[in-house]
C-alpha atoms as a PDB file:
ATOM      1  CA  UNK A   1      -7.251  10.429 -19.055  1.00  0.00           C
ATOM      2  CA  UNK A   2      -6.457   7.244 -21.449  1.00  0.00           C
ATOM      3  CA  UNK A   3      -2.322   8.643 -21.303  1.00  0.00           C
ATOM      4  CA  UNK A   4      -2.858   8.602 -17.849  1.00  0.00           C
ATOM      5  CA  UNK A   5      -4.380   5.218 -17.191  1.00  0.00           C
ATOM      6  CA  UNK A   6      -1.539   3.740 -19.583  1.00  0.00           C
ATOM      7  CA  UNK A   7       1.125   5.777 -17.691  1.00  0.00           C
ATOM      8  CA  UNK A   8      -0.352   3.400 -14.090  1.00  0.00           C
ATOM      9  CA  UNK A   9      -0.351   0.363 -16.269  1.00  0.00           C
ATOM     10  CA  UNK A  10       3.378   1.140 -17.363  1.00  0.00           C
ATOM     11  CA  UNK A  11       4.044   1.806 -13.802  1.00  0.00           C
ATOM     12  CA  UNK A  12       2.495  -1.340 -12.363  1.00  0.00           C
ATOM     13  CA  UNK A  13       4.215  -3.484 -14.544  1.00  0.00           C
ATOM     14  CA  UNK A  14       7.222  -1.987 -14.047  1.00  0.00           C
ATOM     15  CA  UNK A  15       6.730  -2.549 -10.443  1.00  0.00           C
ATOM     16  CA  UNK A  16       5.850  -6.041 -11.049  1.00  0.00           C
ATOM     17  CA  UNK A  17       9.389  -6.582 -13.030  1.00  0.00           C
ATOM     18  CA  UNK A  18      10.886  -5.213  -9.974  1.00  0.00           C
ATOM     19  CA  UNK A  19       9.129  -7.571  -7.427  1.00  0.00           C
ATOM     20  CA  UNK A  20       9.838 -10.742  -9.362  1.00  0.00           C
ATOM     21  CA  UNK A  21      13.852  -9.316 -10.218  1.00  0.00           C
ATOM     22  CA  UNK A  22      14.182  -8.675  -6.052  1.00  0.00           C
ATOM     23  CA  UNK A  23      14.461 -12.095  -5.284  1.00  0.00           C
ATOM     24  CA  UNK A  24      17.601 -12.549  -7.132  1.00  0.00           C
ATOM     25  CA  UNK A  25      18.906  -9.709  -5.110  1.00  0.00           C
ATOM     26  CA  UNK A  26      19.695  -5.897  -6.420  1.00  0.00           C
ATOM     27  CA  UNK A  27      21.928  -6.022  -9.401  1.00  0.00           C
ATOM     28  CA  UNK A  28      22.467  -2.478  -9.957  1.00  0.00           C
ATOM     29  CA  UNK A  29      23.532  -1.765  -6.390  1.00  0.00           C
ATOM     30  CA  UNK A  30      20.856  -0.088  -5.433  1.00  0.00           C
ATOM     31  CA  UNK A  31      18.790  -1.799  -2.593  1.00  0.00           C
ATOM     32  CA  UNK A  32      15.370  -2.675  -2.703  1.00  0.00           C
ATOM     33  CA  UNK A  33      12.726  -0.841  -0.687  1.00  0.00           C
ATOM     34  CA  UNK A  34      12.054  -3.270   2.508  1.00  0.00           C
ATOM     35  CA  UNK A  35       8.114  -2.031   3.759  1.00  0.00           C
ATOM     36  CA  UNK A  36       7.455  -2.398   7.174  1.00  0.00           C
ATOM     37  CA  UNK A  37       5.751  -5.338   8.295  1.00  0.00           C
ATOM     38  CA  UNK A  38       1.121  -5.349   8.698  1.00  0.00           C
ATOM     39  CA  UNK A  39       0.389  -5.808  12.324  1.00  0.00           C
ATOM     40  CA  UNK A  40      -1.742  -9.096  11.288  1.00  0.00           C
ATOM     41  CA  UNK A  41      -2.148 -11.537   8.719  1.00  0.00           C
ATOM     42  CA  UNK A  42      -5.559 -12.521   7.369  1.00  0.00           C
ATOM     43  CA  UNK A  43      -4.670 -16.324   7.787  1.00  0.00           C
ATOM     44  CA  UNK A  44      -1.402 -18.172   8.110  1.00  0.00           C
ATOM     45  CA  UNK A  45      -1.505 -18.602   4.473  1.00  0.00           C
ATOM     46  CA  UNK A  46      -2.289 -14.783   3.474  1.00  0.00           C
ATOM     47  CA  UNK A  47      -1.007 -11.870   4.556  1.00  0.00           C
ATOM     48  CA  UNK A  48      -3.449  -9.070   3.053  1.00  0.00           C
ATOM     49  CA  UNK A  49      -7.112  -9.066   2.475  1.00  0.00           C
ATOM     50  CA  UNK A  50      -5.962 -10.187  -1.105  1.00  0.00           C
ATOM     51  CA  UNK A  51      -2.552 -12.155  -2.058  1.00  0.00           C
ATOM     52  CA  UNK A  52       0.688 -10.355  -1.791  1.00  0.00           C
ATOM     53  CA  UNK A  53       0.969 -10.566  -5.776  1.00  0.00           C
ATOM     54  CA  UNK A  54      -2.207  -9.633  -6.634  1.00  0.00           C
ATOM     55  CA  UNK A  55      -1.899  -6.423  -4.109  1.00  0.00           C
ATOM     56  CA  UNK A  56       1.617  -5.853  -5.315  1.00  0.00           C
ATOM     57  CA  UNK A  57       0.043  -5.216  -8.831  1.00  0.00           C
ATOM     58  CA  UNK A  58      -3.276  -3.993  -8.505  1.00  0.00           C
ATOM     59  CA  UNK A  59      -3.468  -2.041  -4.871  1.00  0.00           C
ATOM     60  CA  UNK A  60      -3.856   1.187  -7.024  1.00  0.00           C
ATOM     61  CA  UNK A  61      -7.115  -0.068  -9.070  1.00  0.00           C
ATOM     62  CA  UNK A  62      -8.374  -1.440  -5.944  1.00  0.00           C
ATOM     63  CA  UNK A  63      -8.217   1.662  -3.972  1.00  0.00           C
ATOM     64  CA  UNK A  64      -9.460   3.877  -6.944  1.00  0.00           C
ATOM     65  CA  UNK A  65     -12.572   1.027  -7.438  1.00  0.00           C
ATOM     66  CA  UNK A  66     -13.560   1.485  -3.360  1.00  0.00           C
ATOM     67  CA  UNK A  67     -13.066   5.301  -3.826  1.00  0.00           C
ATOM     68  CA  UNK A  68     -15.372   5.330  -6.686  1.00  0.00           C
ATOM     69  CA  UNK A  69     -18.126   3.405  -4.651  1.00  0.00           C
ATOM     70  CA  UNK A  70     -17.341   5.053  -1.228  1.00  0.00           C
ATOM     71  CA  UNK A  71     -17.724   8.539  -2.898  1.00  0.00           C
ATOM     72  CA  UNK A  72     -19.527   8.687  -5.874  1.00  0.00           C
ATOM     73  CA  UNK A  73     -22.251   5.731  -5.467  1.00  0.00           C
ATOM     74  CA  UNK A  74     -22.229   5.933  -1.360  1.00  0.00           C
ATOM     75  CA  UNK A  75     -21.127   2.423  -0.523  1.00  0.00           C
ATOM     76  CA  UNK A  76     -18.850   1.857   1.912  1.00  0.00           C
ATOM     77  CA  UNK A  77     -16.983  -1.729   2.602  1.00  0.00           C
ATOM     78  CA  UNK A  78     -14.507  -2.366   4.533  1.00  0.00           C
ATOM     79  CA  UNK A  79     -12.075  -4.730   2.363  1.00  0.00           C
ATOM     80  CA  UNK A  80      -9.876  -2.695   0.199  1.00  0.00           C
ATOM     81  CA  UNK A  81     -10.088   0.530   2.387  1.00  0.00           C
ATOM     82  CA  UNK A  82      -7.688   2.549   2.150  1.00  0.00           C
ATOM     83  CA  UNK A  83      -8.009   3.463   5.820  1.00  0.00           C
ATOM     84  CA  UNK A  84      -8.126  -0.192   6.467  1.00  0.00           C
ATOM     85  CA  UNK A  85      -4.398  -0.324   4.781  1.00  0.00           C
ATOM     86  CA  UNK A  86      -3.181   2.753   6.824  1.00  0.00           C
ATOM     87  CA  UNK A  87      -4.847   0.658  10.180  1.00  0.00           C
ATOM     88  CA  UNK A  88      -2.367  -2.050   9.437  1.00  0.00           C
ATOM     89  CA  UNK A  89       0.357  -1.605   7.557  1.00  0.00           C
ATOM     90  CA  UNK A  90       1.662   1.901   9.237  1.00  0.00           C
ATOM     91  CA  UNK A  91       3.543   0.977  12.394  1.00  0.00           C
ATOM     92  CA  UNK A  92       5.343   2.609  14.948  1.00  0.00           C
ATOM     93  CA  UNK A  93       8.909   2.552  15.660  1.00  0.00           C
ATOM     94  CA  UNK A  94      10.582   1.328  18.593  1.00  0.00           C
ATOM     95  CA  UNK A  95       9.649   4.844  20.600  1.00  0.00           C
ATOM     96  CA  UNK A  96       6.180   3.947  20.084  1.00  0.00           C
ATOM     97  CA  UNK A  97       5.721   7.098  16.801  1.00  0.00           C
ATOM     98  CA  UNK A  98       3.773   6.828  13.810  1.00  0.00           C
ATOM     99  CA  UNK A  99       6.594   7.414  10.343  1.00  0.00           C
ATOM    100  CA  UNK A 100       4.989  10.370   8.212  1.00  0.00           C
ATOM    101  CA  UNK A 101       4.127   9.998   5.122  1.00  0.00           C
ATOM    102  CA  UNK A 102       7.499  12.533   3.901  1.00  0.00           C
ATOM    103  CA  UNK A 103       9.610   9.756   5.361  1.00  0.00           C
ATOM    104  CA  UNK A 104      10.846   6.624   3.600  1.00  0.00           C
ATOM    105  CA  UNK A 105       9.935   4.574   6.868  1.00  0.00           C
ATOM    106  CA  UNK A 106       6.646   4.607   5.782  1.00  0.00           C
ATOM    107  CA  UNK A 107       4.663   1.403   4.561  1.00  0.00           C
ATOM    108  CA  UNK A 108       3.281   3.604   1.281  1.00  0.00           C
ATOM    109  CA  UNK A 109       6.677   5.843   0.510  1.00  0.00           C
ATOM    110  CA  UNK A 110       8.937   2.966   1.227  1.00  0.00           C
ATOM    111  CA  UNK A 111       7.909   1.795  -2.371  1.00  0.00           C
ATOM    112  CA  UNK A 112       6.724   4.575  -4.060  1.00  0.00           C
ATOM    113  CA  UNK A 113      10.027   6.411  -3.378  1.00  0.00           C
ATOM    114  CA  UNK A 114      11.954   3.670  -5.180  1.00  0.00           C
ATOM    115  CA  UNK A 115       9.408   3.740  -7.976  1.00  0.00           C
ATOM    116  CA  UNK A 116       9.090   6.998  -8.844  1.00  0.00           C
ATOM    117  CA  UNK A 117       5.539   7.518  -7.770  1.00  0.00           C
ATOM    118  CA  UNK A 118       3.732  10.350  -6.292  1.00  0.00           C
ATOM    119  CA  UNK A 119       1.423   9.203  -3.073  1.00  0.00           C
ATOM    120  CA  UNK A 120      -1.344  12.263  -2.854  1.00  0.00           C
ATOM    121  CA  UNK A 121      -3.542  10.243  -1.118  1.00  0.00           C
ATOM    122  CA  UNK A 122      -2.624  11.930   1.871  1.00  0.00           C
ATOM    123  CA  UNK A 123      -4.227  15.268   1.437  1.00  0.00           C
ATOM    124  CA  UNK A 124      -7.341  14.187   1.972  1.00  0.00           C
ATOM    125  CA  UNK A 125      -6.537  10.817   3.799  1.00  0.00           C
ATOM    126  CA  UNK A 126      -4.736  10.700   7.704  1.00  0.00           C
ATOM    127  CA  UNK A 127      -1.105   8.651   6.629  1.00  0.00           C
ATOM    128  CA  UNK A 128      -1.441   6.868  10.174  1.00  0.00           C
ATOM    129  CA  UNK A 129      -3.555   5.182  12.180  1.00  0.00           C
ATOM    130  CA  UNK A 130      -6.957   6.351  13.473  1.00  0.00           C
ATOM    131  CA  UNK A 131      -7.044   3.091  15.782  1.00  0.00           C
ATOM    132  CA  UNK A 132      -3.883   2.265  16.951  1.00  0.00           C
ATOM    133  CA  UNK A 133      -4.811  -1.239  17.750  1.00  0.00           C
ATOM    134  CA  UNK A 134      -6.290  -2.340  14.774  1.00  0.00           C
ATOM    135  CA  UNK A 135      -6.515  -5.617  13.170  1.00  0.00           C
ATOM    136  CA  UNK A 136      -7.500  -7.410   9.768  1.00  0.00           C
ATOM    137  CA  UNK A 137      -9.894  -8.805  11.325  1.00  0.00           C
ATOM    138  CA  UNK A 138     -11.818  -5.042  11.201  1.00  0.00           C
ATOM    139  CA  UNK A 139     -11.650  -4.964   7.383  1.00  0.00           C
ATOM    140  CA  UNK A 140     -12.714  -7.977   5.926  1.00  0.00           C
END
């Protein structure tokens, strides 16, 4: 479990030398994974229920923290839900579909393609929307 939890850490910061290095653009010709867009911002100055950096690094521990509670100790919030993610960062194309969560189009495999990372989330969780019209506003 320890090898584990040292293998995310690894991981994270390896993702985090990858987010600060993509503003100088892709050196080794390989592009960058571009995530769709969330439907809503929590304020004009914030995008997610928690800064972009901070979620950058830590989504992971956050979602494994609300599963522990949801699950194990019975309480259920709404702010780092991993259905509340799913609500509004998973977007439809043009033709009005939901990606799956096999394709790179979508907002969880667009980075964790790139990075190496398996998503198994998704056997237990539904990879799009349950309300199609959801906003932040129904997760904080």
């Amino acid at each position: 479990m320890q090898l584990r939890a040292l293998l995310h850490f690894l991981v994270a910061l390896w993702l985090i030398s990858l987010t600060a290095s993509a503003n100088e653009g892709s050196k080794s010709g390989i592009p960058y994974p571009i995530p769709p867009k969330a439907k809503t911002s929590v304020s004009a100055t914030q995008a997610c229920v928690e800064p972009l950096e901070v979620m950058r690094r830590v989504h992971g521990q956050f979602l494994k923290h609300h599963r522990k509670e949801a699950v194990h100790e019975g309480i259920r919030t709404k702010q780092h839900s991993l259905v509340g993610c799913i609500d509004c960062h998973v977007t439809p194309n043009a033709a009005g579909q939901y990606p799956t969560q096999e394709g790179n189009e979508h907002f969880c495999r667009s980075c964790h393609s790139y990075a190496a990372v398996t998503v198994d989330c998704f056997q237990c969780h539904a990879s799009k929307p349950d309300q199609p019209n959801a906003t932040v506003d129904n997760y904080r």
